[in-house]
N, C-alpha and C. Protein backbone atom coordinates (compact mmCIF):
# COMPACT_ATOMS: atom_id res chain seq x y z
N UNK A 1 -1.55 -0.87 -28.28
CA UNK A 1 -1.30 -2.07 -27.49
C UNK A 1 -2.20 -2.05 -26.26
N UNK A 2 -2.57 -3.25 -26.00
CA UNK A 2 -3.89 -3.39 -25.00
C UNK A 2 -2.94 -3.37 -23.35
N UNK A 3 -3.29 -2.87 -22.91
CA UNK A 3 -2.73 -3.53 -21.63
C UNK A 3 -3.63 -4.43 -20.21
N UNK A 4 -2.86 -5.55 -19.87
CA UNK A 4 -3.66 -6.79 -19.13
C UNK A 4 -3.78 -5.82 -18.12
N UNK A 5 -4.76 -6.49 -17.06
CA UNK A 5 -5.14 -6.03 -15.71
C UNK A 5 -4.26 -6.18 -14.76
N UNK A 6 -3.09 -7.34 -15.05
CA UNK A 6 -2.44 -7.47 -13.91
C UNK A 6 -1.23 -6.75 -14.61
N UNK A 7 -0.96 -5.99 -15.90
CA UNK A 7 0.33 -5.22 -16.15
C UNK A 7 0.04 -3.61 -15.28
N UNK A 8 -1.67 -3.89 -15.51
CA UNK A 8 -1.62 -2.40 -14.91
C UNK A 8 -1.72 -2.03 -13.41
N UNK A 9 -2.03 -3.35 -12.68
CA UNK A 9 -1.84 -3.01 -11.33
C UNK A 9 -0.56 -3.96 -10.62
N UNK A 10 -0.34 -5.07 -10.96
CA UNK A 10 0.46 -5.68 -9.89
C UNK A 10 1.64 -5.16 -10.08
N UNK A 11 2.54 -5.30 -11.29
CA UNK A 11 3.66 -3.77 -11.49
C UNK A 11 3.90 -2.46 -10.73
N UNK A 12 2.63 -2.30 -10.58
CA UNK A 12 2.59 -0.74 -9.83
C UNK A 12 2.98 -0.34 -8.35
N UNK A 13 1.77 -1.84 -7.91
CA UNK A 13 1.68 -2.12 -6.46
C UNK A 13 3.05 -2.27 -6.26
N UNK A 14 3.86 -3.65 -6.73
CA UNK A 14 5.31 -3.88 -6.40
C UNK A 14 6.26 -2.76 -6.38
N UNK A 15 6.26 -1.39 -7.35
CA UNK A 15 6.96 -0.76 -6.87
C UNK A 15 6.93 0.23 -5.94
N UNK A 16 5.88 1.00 -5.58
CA UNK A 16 5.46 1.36 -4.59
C UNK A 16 6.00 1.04 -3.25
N UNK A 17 5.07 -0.51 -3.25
CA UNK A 17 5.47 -1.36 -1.81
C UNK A 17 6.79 -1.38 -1.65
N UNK A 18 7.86 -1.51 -2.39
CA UNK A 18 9.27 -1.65 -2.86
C UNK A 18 9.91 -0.48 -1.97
N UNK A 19 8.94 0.99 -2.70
CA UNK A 19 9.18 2.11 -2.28
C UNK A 19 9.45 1.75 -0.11
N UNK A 20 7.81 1.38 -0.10
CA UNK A 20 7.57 1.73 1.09
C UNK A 20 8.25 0.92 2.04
N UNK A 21 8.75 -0.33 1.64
CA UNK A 21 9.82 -0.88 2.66
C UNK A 21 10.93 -0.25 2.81
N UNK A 22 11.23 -0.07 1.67
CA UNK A 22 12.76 1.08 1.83
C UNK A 22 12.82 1.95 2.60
N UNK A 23 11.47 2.79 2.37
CA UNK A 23 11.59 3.63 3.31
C UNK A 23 11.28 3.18 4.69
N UNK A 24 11.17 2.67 4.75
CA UNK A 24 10.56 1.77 6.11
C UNK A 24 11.95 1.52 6.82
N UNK A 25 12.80 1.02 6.07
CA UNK A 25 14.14 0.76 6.19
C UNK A 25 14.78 1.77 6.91
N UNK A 26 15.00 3.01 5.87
CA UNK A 26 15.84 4.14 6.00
C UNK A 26 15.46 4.70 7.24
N UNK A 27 14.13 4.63 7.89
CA UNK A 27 13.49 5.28 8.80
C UNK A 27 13.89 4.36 10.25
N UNK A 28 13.51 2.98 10.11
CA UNK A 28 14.26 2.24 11.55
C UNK A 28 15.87 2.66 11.80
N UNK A 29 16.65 2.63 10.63
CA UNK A 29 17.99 3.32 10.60
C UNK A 29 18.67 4.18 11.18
N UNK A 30 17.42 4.94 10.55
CA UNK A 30 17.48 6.90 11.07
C UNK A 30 16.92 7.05 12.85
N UNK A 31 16.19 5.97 13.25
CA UNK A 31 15.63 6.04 14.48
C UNK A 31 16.67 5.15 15.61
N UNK A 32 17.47 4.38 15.19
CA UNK A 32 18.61 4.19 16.00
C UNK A 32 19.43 4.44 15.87
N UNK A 33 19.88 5.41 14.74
CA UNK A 33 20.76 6.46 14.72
C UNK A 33 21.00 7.81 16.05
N UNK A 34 19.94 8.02 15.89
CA UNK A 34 19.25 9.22 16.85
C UNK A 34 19.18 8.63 18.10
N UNK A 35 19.27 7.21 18.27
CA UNK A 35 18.88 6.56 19.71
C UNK A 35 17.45 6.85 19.94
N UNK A 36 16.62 6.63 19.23
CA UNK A 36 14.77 7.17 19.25
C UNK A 36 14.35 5.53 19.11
N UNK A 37 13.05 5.48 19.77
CA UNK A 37 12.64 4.43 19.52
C UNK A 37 11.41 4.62 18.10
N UNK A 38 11.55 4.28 17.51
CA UNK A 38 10.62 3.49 16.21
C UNK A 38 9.36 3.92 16.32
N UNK A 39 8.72 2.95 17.39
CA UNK A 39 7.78 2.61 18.10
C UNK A 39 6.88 3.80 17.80
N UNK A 40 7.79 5.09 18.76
CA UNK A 40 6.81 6.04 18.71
C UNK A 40 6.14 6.63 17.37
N UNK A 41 6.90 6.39 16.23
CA UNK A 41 6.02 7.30 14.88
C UNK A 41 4.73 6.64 14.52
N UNK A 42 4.30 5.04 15.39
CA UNK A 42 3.16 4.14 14.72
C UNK A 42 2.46 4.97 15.12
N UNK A 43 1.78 5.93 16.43
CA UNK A 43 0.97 6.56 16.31
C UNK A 43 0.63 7.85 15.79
N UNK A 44 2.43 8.01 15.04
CA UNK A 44 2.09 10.02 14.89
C UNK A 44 1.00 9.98 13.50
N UNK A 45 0.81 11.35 13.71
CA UNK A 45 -0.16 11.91 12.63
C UNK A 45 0.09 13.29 11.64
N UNK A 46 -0.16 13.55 10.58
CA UNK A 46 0.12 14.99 9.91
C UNK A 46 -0.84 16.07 10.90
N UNK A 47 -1.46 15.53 11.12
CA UNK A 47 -2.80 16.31 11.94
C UNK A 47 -3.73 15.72 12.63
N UNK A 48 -4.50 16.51 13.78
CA UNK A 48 -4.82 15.72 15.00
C UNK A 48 -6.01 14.94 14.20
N UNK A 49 -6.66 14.93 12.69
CA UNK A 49 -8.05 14.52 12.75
C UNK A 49 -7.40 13.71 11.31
N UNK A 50 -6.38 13.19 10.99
CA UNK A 50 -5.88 12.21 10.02
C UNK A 50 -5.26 10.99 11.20
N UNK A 51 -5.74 10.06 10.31
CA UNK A 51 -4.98 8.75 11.14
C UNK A 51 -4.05 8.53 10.96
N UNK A 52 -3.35 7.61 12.25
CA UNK A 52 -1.71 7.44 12.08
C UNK A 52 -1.12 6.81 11.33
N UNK A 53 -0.04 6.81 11.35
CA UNK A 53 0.90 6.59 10.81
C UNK A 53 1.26 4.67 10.30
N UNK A 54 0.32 4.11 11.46
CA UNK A 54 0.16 2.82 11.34
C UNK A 54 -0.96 2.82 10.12
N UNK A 55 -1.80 2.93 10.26
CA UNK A 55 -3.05 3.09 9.35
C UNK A 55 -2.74 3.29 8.28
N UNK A 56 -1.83 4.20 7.93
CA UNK A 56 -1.62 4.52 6.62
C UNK A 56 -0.57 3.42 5.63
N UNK A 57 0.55 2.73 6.68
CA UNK A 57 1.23 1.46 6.01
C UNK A 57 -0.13 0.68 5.67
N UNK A 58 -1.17 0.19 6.92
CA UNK A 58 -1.85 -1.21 6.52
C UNK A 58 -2.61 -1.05 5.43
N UNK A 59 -2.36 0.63 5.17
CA UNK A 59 -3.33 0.55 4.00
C UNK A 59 -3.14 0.40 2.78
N UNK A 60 -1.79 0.53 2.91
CA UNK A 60 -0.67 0.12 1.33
C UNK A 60 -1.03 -1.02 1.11
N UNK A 61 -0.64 -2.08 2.07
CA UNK A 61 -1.11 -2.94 1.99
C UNK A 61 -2.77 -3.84 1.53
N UNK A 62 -3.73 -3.05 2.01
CA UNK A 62 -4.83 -3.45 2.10
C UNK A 62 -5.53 -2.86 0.90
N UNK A 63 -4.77 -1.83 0.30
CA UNK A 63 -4.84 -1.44 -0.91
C UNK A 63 -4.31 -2.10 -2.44
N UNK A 64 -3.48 -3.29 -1.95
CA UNK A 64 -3.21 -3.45 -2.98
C UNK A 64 -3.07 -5.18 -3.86
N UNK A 65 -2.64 -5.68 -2.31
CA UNK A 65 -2.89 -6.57 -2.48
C UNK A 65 -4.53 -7.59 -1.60
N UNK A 66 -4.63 -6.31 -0.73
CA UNK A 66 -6.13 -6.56 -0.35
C UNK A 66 -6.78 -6.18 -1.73
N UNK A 67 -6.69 -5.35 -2.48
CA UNK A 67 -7.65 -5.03 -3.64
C UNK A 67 -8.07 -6.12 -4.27
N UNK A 68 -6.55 -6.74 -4.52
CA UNK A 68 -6.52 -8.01 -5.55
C UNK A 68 -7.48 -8.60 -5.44
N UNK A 69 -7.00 -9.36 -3.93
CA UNK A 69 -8.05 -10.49 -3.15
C UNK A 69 -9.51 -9.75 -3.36
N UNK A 70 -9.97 -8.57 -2.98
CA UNK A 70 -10.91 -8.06 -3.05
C UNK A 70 -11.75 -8.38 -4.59
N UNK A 71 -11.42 -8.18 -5.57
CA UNK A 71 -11.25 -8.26 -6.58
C UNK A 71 -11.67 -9.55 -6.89
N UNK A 72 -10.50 -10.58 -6.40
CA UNK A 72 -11.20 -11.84 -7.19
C UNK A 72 -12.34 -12.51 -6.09
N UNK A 73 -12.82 -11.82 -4.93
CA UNK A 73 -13.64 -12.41 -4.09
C UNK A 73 -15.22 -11.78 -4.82
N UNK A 74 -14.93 -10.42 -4.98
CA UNK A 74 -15.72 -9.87 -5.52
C UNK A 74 -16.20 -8.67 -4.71
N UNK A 75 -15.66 -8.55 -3.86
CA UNK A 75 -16.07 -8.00 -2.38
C UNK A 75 -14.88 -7.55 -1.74
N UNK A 76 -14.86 -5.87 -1.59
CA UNK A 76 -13.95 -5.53 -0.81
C UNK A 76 -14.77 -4.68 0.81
N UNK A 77 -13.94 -4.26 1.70
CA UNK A 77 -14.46 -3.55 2.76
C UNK A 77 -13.36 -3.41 3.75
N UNK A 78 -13.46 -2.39 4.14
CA UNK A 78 -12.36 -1.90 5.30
C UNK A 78 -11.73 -3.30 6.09
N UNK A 79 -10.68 -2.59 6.24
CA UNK A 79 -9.59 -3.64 7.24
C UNK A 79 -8.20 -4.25 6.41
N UNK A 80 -8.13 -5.70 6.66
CA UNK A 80 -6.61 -6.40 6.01
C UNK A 80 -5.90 -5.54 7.35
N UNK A 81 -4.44 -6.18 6.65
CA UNK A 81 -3.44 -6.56 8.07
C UNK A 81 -3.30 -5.49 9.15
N UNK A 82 -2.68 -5.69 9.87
CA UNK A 82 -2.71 -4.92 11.17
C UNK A 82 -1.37 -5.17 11.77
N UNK A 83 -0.79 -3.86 12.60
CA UNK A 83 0.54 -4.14 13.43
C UNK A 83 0.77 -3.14 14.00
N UNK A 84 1.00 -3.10 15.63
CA UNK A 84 1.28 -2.23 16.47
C UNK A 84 2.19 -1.75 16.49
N UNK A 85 3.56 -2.43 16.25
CA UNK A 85 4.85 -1.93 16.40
C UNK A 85 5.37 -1.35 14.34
N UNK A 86 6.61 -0.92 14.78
CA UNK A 86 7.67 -0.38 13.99
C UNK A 86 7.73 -1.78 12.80
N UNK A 87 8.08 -2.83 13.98
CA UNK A 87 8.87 -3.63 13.18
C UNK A 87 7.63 -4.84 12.52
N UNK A 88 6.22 -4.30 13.00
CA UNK A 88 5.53 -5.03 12.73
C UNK A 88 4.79 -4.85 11.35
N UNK A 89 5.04 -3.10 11.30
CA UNK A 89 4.47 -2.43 10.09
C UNK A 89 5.52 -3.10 8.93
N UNK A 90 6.32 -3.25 8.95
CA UNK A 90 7.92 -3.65 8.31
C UNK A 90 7.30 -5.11 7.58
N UNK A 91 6.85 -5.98 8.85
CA UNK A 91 6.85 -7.39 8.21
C UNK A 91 5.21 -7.27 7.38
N UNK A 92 4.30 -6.27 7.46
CA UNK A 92 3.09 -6.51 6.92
C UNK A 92 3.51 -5.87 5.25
N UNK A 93 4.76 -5.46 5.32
CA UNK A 93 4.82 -4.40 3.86
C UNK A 93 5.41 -5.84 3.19
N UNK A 94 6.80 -6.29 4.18
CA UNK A 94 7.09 -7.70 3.15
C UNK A 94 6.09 -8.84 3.04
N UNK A 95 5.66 -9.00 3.43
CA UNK A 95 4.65 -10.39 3.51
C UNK A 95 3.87 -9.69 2.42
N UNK A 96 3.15 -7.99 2.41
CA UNK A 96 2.27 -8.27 0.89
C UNK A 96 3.40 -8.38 0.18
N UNK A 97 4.69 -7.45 -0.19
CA UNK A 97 5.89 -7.89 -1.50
C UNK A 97 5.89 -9.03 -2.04
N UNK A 98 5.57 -9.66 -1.01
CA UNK A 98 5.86 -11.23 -1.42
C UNK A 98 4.68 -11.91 -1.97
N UNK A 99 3.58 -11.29 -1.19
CA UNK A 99 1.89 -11.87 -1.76
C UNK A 99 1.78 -11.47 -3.06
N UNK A 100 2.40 -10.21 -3.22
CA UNK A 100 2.52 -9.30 -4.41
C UNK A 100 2.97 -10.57 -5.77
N UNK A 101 4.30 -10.86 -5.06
CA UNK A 101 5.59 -11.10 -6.54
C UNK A 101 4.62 -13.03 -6.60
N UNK A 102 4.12 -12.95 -6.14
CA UNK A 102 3.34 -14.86 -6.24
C UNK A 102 2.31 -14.61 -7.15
N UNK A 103 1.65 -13.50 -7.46
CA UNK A 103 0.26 -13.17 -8.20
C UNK A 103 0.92 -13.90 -9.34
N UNK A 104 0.03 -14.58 -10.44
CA UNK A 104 0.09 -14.80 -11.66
C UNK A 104 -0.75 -13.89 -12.54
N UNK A 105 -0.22 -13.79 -13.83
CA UNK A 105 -0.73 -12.73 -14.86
C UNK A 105 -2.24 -14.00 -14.66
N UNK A 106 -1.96 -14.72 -15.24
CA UNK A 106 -3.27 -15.47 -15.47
C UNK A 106 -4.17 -15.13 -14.19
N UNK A 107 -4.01 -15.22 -12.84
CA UNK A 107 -4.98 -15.37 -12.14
C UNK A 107 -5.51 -14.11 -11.77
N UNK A 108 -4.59 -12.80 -12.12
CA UNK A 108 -5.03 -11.47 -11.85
C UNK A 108 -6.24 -10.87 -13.29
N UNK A 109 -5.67 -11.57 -14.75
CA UNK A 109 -6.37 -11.64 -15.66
C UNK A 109 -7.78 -11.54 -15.63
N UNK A 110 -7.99 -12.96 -15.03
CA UNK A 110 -8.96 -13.69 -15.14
C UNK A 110 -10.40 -12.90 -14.35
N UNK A 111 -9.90 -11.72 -13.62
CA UNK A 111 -10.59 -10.63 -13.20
C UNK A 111 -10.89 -9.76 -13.80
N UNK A 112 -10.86 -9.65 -15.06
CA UNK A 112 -10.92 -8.42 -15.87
C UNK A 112 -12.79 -8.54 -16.13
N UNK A 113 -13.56 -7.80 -15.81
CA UNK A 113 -14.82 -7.05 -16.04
C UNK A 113 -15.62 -8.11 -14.59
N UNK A 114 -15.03 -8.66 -14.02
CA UNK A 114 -15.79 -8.87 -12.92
C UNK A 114 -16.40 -7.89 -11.91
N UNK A 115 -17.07 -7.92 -11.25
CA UNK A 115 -18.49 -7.31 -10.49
C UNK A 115 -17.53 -7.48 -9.23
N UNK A 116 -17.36 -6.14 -8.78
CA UNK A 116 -16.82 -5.76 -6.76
C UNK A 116 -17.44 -4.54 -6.44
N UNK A 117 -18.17 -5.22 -4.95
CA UNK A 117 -18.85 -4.66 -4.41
C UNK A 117 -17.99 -4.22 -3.40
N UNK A 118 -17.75 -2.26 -3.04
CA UNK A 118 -17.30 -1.73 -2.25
C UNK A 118 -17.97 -2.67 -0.82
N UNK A 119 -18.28 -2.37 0.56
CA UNK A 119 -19.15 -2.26 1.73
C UNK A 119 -18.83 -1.68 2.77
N UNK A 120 -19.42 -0.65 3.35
CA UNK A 120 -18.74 -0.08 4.59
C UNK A 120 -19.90 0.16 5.29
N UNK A 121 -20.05 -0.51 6.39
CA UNK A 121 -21.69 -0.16 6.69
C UNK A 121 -23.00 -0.69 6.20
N UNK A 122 -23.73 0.51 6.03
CA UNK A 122 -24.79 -0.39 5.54
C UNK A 122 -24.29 0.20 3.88
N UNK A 123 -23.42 1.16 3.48
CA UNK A 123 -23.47 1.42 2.47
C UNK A 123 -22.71 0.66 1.01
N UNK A 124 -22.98 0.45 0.24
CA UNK A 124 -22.50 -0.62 -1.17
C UNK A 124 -22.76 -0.22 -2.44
N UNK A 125 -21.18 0.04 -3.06
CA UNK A 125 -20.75 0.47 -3.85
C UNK A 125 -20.07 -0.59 -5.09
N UNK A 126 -21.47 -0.68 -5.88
CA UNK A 126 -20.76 -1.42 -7.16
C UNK A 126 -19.73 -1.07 -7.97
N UNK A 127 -19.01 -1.60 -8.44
CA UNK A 127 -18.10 -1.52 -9.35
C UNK A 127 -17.48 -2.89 -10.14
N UNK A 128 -17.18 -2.67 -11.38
CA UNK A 128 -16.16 -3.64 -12.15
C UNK A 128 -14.80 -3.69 -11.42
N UNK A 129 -13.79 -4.85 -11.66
CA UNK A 129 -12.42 -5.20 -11.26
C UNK A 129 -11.83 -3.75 -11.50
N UNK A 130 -11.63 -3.53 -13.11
CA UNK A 130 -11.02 -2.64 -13.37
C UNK A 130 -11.44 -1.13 -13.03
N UNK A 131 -12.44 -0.80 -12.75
CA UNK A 131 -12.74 1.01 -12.50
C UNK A 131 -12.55 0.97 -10.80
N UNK A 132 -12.87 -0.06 -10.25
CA UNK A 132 -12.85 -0.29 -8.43
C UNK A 132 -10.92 -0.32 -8.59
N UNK A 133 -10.17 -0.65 -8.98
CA UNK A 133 -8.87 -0.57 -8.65
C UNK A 133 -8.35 0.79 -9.02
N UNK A 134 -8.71 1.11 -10.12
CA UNK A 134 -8.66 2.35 -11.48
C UNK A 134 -8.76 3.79 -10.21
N UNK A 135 -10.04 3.33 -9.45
CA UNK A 135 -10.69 5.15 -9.50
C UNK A 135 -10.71 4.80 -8.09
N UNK A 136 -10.67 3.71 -6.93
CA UNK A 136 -10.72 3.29 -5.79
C UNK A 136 -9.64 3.04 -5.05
N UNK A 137 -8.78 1.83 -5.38
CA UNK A 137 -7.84 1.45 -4.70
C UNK A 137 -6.61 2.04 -5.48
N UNK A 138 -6.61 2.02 -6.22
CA UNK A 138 -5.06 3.15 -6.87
C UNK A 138 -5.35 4.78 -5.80
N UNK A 139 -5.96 5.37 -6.23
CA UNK A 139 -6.15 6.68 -5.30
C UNK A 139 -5.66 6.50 -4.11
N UNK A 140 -6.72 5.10 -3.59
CA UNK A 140 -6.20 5.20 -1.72
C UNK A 140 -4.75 4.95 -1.69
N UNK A 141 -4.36 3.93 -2.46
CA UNK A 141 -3.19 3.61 -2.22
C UNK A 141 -1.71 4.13 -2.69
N UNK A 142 -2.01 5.27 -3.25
CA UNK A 142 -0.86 6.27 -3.78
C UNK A 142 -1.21 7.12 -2.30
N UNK A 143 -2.66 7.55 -1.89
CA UNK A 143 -2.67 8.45 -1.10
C UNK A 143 -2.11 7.74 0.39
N UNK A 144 -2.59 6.82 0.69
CA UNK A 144 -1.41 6.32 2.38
C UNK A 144 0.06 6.42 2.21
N UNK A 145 0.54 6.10 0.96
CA UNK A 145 1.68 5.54 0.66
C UNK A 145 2.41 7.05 1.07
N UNK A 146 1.75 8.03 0.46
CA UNK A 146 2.60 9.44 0.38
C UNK A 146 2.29 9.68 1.50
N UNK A 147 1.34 9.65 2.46
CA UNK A 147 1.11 10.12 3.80
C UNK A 147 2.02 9.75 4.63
N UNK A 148 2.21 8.27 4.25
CA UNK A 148 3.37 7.40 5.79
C UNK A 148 4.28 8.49 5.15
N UNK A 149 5.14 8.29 4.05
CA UNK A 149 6.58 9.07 3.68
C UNK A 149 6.30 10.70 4.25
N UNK A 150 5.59 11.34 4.23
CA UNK A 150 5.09 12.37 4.66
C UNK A 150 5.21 12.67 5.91
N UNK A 151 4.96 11.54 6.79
CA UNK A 151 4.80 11.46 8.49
C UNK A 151 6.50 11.40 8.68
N UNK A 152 6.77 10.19 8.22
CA UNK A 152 8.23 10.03 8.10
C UNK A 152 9.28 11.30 8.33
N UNK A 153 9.00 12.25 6.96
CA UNK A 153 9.66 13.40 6.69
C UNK A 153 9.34 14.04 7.53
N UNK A 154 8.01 14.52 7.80
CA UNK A 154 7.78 15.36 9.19
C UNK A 154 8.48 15.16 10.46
N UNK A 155 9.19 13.74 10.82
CA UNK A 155 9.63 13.09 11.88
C UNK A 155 11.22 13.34 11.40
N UNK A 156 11.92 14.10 10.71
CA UNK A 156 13.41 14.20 9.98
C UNK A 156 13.60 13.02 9.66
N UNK A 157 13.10 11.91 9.15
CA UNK A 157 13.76 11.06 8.61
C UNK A 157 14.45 11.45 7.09
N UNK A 158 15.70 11.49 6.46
CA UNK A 158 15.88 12.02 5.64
C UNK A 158 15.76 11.13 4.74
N UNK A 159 14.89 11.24 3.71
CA UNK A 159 14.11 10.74 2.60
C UNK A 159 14.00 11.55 1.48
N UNK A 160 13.63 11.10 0.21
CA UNK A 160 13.78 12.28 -0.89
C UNK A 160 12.68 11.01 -1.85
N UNK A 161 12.40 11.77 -2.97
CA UNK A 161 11.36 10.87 -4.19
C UNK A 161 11.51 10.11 -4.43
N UNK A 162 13.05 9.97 -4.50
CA UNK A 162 13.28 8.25 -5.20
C UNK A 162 13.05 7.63 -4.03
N UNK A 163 13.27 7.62 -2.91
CA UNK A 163 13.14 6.75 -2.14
C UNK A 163 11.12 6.28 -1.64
N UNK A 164 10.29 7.36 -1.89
CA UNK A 164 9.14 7.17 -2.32
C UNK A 164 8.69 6.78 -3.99
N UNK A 165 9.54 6.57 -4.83
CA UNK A 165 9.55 5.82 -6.07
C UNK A 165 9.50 4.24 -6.04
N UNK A 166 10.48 4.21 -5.40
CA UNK A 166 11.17 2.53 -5.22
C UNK A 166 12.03 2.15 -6.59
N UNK A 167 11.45 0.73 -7.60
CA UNK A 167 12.49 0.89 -8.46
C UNK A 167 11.78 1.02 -9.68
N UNK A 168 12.42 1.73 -10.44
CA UNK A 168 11.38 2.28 -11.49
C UNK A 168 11.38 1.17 -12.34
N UNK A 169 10.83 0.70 -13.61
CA UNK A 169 10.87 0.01 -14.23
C UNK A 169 11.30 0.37 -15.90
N UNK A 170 12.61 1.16 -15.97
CA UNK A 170 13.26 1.72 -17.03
C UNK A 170 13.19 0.73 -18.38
N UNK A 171 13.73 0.70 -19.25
CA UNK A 171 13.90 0.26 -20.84
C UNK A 171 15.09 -0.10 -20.22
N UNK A 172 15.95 -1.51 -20.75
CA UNK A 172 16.50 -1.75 -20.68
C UNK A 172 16.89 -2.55 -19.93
C-alpha cells in the first residue's frame, strides 16, 4: 500500500503538536502549582551553547507546519512564529494545531515530487517535497519537540512519554 504525502506527514505533525500542547499544559499547571512564574523556562536551556527553550517550541512549529507552507512555496529558510512569553509559546502551538487540522489531503498531495529549496545565508540546499520533510524537517522537528519536553523535565515538571506521545493513532 502506497502511502500519500499528507498521510505521512500531517498525521504525524498533529500528534506530536498534540503532544506538545499538553505538555505545554501540564507545565503552566505545574508552574502555578509551585507559585513559579512560567515566564522564566522561555529562556532556560539544556546547556549554555543550545538554544532556549522558546526556540525550540517555534520550531515545532516552524517545522511542521512551516515545512508544509515551505513545501508548497517551494522555499523554506529559518524563522516562522515567534513568542516571548509562556503563554505565548502556548498560543503559537494552537494556532499551528489548528493550521495543522485545515490542511487538505488534496492540497498537501499535490506536493508530492515538487522542488524545495533549503536557504540560510548565502547557502542553498535542493531538495524534493518528500526527502526535504523525510530527512530535514521530520529530524528537526522530533529533535525541538524532545528538547522543549527535556527542558521541561529538567525544570521538575512531572511529565512521562505519553505525555511527549500525544494521541496515538491506535486500530480501532
Amino acid at each position: 500500500m502506497a502511502i500519500s504525502l499528507y498521510d505521512l506527514t500531517v498525521p504525524n505533525f498533529l500528534q506530536i503538536v498534540g503532544g506538545v500542547e499538553g505538555f505545554l499544559g501540564k507545565a503552566a499547571a505545574h508552574f502555578k502549582d509551585k507559585g513559579a512564574n512560567a515566564d522564566e523556562i522561555v529562556e532556560a536551556r539544556l546547556a549554555p551553547d543550545m538554544l532556549p527553550f522558546k526556540f525550540q517550541i517555534q520550531s515545532v512549529c516552524h517545522h511542521s507546519l512551516g515545512a508544509i507552507r515551505g513545501v508548497q512555496a517551494g522555499q523554506f529558510a529559518p524563522g516562522g512564529p515567534s513568542a516571548d512569553s509562556f503563554s505565548g509559546l502556548q498560543k503559537i502551538v494552537a494556532e499551528t494545531r489548528e493550521a495543522l487540522q485545515k490542511l487538505s489531503p488534496d492540497e498537501v498531495n499535490a506536493c508530492q515530487g515538487k522542488d524545495v529549496v533549503f536557504s540560510v545565508r548565502d547557502m542553498k540546499m535542493p531538495f524534493v517535497a518528500e526527502t526535504f520533510l523525510q530527512s530535514f524537517s521530520f529530524p528537526n522537528f522530533y529533535f525541538h519537540a524532545a528538547t522543549a519536553y527535556d527542558i521541561l523535565r529538567s525544570k521538575g515538571v512531572p511529565l512521562g512519554k505519553r505525555d511527549f506521545l500525544g494521541r496515538m493513532r491506535m486500530k480501532g
